[in-house]
C-alpha atoms as a PDB file:
ATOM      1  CA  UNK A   1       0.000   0.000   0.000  1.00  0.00           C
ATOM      2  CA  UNK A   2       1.550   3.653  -1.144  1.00  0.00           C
ATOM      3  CA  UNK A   3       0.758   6.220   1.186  1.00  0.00           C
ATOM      4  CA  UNK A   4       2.517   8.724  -1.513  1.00  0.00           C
ATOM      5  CA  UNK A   5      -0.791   8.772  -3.613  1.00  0.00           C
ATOM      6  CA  UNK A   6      -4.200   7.956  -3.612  1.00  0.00           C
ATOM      7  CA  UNK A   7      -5.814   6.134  -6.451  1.00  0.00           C
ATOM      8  CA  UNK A   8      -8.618   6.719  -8.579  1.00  0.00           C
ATOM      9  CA  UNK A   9     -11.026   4.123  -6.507  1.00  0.00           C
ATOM     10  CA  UNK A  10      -9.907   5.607  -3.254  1.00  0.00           C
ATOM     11  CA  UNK A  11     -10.498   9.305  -4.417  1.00  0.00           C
ATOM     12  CA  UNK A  12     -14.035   8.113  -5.353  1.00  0.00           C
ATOM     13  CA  UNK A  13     -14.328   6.171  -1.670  1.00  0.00           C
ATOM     14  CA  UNK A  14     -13.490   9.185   0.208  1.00  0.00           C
ATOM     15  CA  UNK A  15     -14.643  11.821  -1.589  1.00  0.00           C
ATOM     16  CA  UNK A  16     -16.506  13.822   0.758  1.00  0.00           C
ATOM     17  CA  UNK A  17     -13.153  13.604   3.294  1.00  0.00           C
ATOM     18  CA  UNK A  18     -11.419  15.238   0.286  1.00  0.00           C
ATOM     19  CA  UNK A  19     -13.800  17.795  -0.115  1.00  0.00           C
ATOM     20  CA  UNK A  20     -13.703  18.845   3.636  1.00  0.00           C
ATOM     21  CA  UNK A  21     -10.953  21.604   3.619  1.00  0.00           C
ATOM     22  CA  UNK A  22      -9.573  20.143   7.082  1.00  0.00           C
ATOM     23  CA  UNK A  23      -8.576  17.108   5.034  1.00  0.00           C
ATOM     24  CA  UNK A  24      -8.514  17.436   1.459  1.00  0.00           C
ATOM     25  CA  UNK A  25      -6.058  14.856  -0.730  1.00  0.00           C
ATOM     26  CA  UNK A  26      -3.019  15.617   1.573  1.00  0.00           C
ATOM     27  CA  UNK A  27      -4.826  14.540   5.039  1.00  0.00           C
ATOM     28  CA  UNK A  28      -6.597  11.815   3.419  1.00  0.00           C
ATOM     29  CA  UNK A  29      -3.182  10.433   2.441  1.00  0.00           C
ATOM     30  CA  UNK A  30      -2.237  11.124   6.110  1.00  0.00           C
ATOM     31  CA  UNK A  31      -4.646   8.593   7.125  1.00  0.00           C
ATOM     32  CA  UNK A  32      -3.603   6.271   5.052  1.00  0.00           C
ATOM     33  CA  UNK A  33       0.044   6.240   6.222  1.00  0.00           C
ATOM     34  CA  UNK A  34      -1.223   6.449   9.527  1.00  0.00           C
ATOM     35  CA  UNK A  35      -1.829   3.577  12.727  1.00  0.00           C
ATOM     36  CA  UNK A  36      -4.164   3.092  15.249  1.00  0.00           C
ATOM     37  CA  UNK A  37      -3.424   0.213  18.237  1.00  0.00           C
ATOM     38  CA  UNK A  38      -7.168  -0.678  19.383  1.00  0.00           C
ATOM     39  CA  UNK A  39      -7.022  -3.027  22.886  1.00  0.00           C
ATOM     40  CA  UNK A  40     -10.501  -4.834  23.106  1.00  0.00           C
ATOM     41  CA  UNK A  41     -13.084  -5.449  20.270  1.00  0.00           C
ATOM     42  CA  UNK A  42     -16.546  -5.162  22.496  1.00  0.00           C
ATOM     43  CA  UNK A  43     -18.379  -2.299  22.400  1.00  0.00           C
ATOM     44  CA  UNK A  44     -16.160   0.737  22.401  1.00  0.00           C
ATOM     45  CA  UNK A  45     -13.409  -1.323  19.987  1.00  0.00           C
ATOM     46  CA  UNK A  46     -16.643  -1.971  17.508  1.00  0.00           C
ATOM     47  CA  UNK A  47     -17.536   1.416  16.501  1.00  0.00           C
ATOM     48  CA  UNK A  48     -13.646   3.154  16.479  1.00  0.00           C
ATOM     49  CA  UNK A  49     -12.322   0.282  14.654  1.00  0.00           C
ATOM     50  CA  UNK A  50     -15.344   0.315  11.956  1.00  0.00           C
ATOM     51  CA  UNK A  51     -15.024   4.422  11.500  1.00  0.00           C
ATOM     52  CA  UNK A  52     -11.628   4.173  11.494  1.00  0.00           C
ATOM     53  CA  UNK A  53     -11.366   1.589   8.713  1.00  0.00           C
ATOM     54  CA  UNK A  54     -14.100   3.595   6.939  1.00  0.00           C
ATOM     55  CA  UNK A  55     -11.741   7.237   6.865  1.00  0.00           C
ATOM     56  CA  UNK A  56      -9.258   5.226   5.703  1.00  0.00           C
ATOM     57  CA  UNK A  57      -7.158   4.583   8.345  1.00  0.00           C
ATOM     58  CA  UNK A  58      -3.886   2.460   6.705  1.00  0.00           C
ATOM     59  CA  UNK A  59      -3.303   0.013   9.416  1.00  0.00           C
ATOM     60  CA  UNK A  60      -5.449  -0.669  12.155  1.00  0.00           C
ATOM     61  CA  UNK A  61      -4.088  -3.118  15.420  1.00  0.00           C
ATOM     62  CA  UNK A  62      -7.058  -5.227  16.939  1.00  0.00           C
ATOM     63  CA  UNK A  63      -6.495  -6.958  20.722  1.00  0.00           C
ATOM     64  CA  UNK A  64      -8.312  -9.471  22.153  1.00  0.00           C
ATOM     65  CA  UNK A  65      -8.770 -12.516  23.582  1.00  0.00           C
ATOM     66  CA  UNK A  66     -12.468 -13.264  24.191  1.00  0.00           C
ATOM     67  CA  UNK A  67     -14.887 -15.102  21.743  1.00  0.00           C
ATOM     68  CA  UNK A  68     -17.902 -13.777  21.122  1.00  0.00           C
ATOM     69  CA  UNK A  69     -20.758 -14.417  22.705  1.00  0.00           C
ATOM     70  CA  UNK A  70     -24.706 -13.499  22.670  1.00  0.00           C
ATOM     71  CA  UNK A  71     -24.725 -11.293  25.431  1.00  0.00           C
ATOM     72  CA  UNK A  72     -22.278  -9.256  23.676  1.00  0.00           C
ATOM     73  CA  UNK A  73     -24.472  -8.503  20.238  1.00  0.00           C
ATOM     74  CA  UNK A  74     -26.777  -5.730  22.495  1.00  0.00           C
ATOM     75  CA  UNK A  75     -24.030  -2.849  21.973  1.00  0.00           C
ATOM     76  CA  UNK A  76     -20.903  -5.070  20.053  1.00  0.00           C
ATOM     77  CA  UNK A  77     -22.002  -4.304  16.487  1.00  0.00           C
ATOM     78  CA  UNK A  78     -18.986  -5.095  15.139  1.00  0.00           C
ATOM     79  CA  UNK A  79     -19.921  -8.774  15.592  1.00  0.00           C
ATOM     80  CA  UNK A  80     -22.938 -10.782  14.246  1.00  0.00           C
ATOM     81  CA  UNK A  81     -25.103 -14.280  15.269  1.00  0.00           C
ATOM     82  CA  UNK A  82     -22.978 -15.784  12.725  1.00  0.00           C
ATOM     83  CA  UNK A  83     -20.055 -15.728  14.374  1.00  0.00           C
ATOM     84  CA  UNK A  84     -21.023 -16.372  17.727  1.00  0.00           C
ATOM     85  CA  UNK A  85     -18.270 -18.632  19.746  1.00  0.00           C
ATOM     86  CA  UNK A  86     -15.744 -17.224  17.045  1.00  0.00           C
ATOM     87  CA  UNK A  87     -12.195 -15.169  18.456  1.00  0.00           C
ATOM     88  CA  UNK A  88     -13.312 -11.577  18.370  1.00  0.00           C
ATOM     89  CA  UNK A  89     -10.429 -10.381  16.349  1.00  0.00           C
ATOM     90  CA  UNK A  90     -11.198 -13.093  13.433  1.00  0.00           C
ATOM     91  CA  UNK A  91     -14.889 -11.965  13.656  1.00  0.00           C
ATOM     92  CA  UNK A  92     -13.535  -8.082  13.643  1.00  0.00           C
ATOM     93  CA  UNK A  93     -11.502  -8.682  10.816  1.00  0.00           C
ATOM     94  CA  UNK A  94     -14.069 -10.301   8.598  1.00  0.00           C
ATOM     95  CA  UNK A  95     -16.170  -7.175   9.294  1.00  0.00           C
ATOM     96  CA  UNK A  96     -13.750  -4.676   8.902  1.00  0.00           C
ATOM     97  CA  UNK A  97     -12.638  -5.944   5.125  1.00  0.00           C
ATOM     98  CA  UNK A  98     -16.173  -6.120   4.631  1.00  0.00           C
ATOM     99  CA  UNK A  99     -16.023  -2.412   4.946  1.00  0.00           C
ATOM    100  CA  UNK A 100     -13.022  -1.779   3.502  1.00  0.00           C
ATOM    101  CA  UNK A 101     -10.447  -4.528   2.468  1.00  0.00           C
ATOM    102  CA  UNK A 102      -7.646  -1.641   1.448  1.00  0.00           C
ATOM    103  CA  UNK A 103      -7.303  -1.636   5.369  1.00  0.00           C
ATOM    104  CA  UNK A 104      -4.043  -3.683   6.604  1.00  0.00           C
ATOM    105  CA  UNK A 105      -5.715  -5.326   9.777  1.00  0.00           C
ATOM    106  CA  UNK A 106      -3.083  -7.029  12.434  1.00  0.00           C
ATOM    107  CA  UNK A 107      -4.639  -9.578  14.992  1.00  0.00           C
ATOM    108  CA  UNK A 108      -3.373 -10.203  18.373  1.00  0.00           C
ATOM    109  CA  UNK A 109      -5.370 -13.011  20.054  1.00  0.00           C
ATOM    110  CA  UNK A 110      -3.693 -11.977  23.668  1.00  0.00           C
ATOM    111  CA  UNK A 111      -4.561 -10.459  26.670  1.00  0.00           C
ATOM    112  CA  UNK A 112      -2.726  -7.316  27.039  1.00  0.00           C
ATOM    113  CA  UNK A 113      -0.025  -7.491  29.451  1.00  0.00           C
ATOM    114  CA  UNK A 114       2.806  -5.237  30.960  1.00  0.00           C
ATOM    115  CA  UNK A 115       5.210  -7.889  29.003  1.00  0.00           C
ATOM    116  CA  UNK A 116       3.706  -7.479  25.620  1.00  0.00           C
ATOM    117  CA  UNK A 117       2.573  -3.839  25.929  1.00  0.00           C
ATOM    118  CA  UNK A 118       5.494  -2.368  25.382  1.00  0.00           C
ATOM    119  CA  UNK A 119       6.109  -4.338  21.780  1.00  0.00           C
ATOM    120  CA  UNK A 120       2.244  -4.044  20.533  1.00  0.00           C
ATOM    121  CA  UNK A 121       2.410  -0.329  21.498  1.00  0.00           C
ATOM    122  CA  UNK A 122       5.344   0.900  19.640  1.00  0.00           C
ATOM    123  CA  UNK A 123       4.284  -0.165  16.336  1.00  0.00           C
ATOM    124  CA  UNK A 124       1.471   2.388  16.399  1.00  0.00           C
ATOM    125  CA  UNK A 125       1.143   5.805  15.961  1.00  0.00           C
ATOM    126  CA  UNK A 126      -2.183   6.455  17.690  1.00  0.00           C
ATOM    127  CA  UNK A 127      -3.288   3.610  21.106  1.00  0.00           C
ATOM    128  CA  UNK A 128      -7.365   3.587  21.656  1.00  0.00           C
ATOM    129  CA  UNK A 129      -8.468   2.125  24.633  1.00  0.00           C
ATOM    130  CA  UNK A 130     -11.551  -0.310  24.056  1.00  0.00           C
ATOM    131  CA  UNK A 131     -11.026  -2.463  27.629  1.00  0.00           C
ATOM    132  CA  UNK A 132     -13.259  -3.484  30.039  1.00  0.00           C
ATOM    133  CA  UNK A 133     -10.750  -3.555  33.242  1.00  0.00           C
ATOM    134  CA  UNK A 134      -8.460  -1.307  35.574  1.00  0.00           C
ATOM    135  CA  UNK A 135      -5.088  -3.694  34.510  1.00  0.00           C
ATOM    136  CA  UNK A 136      -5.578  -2.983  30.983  1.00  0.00           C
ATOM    137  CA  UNK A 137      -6.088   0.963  31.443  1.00  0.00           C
ATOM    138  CA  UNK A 138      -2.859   1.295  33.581  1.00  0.00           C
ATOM    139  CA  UNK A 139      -0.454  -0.614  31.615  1.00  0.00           C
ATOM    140  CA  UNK A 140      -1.990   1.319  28.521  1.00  0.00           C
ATOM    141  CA  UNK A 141      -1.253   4.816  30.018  1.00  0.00           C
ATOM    142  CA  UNK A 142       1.977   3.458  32.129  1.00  0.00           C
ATOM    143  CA  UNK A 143       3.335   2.025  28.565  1.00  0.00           C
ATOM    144  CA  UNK A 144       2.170   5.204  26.027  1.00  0.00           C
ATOM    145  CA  UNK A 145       4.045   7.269  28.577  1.00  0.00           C
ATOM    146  CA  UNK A 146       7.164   5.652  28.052  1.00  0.00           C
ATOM    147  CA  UNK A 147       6.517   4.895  24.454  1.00  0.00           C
ATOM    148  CA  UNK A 148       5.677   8.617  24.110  1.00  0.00           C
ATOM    149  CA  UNK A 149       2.859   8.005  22.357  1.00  0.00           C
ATOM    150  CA  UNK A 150      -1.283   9.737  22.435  1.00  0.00           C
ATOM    151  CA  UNK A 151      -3.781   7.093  24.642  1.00  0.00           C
ATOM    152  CA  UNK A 152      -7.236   8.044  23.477  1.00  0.00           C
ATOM    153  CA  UNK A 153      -9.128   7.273  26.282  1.00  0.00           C
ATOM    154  CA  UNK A 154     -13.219   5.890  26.584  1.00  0.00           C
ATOM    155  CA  UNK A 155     -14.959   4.180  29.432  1.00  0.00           C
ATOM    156  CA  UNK A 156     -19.256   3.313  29.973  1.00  0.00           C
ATOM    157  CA  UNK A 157     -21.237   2.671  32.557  1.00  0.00           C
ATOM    158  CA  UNK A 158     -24.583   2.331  32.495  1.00  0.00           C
ATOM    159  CA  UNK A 159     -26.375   5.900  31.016  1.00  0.00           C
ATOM    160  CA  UNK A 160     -22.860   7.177  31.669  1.00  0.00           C
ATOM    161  CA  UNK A 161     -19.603   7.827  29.337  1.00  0.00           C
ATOM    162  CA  UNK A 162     -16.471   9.178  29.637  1.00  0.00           C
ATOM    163  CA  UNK A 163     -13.904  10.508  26.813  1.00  0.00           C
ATOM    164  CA  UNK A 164     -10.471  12.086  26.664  1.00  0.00           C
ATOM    165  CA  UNK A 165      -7.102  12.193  25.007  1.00  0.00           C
ATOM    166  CA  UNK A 166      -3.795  11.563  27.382  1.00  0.00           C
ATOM    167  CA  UNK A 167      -0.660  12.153  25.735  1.00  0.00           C
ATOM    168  CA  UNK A 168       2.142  12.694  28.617  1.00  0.00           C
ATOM    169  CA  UNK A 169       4.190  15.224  26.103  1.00  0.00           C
ATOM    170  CA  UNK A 170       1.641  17.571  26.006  1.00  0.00           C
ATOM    171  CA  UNK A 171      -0.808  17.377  28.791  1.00  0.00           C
ATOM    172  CA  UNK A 172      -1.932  14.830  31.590  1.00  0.00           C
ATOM    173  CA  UNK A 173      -1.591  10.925  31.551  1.00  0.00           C
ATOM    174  CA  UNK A 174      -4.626   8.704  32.902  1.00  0.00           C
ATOM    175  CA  UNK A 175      -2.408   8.470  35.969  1.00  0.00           C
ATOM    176  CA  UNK A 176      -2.796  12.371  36.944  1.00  0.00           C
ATOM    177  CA  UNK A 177      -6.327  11.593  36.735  1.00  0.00           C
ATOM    178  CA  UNK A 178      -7.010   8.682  38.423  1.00  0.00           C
ATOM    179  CA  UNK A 179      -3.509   8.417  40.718  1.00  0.00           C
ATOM    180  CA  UNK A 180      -4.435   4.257  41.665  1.00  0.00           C
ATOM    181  CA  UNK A 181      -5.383   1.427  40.190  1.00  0.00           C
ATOM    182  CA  UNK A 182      -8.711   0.432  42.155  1.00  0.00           C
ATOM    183  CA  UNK A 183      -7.567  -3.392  41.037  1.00  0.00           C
ATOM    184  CA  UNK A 184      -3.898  -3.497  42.588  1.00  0.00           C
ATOM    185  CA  UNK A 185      -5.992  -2.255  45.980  1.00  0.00           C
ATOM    186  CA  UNK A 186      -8.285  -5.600  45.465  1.00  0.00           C
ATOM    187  CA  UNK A 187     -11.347  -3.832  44.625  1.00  0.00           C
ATOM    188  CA  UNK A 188     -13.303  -5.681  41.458  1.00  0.00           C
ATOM    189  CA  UNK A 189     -14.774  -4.359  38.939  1.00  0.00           C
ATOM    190  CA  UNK A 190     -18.383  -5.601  38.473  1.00  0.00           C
ATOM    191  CA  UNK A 191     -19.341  -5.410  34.910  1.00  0.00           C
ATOM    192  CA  UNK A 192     -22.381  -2.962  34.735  1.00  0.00           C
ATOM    193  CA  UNK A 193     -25.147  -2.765  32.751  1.00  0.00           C
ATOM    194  CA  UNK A 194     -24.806  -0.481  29.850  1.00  0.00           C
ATOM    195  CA  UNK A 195     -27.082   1.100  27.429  1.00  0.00           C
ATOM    196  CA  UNK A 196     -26.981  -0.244  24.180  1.00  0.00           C
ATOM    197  CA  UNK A 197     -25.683   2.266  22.339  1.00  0.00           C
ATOM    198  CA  UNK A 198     -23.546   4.203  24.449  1.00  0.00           C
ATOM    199  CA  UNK A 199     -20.520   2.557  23.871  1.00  0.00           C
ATOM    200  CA  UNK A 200     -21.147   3.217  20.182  1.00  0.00           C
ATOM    201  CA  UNK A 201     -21.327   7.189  20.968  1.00  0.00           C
ATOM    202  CA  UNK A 202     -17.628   7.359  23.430  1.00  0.00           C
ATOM    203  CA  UNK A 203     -16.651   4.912  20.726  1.00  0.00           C
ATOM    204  CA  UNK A 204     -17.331   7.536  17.719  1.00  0.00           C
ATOM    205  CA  UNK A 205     -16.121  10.256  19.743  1.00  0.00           C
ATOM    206  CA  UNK A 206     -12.744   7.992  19.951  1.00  0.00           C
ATOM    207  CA  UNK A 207     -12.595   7.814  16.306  1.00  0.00           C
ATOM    208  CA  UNK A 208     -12.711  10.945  15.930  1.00  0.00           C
ATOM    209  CA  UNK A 209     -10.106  12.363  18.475  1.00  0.00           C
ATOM    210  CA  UNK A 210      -7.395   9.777  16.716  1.00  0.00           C
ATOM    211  CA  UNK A 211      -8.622  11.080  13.520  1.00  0.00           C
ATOM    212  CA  UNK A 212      -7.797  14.839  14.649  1.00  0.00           C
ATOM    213  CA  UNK A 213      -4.455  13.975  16.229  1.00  0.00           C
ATOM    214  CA  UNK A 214      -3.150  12.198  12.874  1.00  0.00           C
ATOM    215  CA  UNK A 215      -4.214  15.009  10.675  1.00  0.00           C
ATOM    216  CA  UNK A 216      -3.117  17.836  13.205  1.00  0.00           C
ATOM    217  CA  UNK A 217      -6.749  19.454  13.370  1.00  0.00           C
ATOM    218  CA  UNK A 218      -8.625  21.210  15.661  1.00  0.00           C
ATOM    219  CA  UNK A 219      -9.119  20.972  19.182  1.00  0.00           C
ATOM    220  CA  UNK A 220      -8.014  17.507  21.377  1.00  0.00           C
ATOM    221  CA  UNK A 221      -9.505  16.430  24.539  1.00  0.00           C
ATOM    222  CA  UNK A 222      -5.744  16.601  25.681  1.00  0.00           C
ATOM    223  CA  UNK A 223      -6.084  17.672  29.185  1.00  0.00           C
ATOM    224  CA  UNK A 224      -9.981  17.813  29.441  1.00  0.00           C
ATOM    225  CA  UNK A 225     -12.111  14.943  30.142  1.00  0.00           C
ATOM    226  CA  UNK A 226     -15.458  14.636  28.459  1.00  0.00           C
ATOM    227  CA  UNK A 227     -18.444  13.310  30.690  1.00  0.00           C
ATOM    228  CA  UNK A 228     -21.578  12.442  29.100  1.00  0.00           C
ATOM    229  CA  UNK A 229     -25.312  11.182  30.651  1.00  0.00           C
ATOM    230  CA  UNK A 230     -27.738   9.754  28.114  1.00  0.00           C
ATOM    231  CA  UNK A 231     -30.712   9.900  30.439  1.00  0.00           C
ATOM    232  CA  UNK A 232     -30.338  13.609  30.159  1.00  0.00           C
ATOM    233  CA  UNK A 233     -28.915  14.097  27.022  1.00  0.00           C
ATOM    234  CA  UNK A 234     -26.049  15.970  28.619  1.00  0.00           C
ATOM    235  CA  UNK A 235     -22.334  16.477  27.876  1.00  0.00           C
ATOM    236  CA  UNK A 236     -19.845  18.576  29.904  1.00  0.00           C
ATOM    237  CA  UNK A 237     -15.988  18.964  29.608  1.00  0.00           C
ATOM    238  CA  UNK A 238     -13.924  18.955  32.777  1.00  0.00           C
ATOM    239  CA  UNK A 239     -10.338  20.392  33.052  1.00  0.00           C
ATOM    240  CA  UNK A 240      -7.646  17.695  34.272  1.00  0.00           C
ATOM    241  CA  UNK A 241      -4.406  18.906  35.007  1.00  0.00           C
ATOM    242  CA  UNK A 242      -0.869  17.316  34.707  1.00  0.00           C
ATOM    243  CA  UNK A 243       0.112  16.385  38.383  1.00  0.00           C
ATOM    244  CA  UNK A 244       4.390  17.326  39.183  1.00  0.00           C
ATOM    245  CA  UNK A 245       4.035  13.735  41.775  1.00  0.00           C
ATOM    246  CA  UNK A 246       2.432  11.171  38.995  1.00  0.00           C
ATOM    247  CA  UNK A 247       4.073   8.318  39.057  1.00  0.00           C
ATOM    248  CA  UNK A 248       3.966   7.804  35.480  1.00  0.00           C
ATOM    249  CA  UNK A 249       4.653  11.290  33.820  1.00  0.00           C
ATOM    250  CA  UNK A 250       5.599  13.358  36.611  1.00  0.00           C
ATOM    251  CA  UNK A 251       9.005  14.905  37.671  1.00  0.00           C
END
């Protein structure tokens, strides 16, 4: 794949990118030389992964570990009934050449760990978190800090959604945020209900913050977190500072 041109076929796929002046034919080919790390494929992973794939993202990095299963097809739209007990990065990447098979999709059937963090992380220009547990979100931050690179952060609960960019360089890590890991202190995380498609919405929102950061557009959620309640239809952004005593990006 030549990110040094776009053809005739992908001029006419992402036409209305082009015509956006943000964009145009030199961000578009941005995008395609561009690479997005996405850790989990449930509900969050399905809708950054698909829009992703659909701008024209050139290489998109898919973790996970779980099969899918039925009670996952309420907000996991990246999956189908037909591939129920399937891996859910096999299932993610018949889906995602579906939508666009000029996408180089890399698999990783693992759990993500502090030991293979480091080498999954590196390879990617952009890291979106799509997990479901505490572990996952602090070895994310802990390893984009050293790996210097953007963690585009999303988490759901129930009505409830959160949204923000941490990128250690610039602004805050997750760490200045939330300072410990509630699972190293023994508490568990009970999985929550969640409504259908709010993961789809902090999911989007994902999308497009990695989208912004590769073409070097408007404004990031760097160092504000976005909060938003379904039941009421609200959204609010809330001002995070960079902490001098973190213990992952402070002095």
């Amino acid at each position: 794949m030549d990110s040094q041109y776009l053809s005739d076929k992908e001029r006419t796929r992402y036409d209305r990118h082009i015509k956006l002046p943000e964009v145009g034919e030199k961000g578009q080919r941005k995008l395609k030389a561009a690479s997005a790390l996405i850790v989990g494929m449930g509900g969050l992973g399905s809708a950054s992964s698909l829009y992703l794939a659909a701008a024209g993202l050139g290489k998109i990095g898919i973790v996970d570990y779980d099969r899918v299963e039925l009670s996952n097809l309420q907000r996991q739209i990246l999956h189908g009934e037909p591939r129920l007990g399937e891996m859910k990065v096999d299932s993610a990447l018949q889906r995602i050449n579906e939508l666009n098979s000029e996408v180089v999709i890399e698999r990783y059937p693992v759990e993500f760990t502090l030991e293979n963090a480091p080498r999954l992380v590196r390879n990617y220009d952009v890291i979106i978190d799509g997990s479901d547990n505490f572990n996952a979100r602090y070895i994310m931050n802990d390893v984009c800090v050293n790996e210097k690179k953007p963690y585009v952060y999303g988490a759901v609960y129930g009505f409830d959604g959160q949204a923000s960019v941490f990128d250690a360089r610039l602004g805050p890590c997750y760490r200045c945020l939330f300072p410990e890991n509630p699972a190293e202190k023994g508490e568990v995380l009970v999985k929550p209900g969640v409504l259908s498609p709010l993961p789809g919405i902090i999911g989007c929102i994902q999308a497009v913050e990695a989208i912004k950061l590769i073409l070097g557009i408007g404004e990031s959620l760097i160092g504000q977190l976005l909060v938003c309640s379904l039941i009421e239809t609200r959204f609010l952004k809330i001002s995070v500072r960079k902490r001098d005593h973190c213990d992952a990006c402070g002095k």
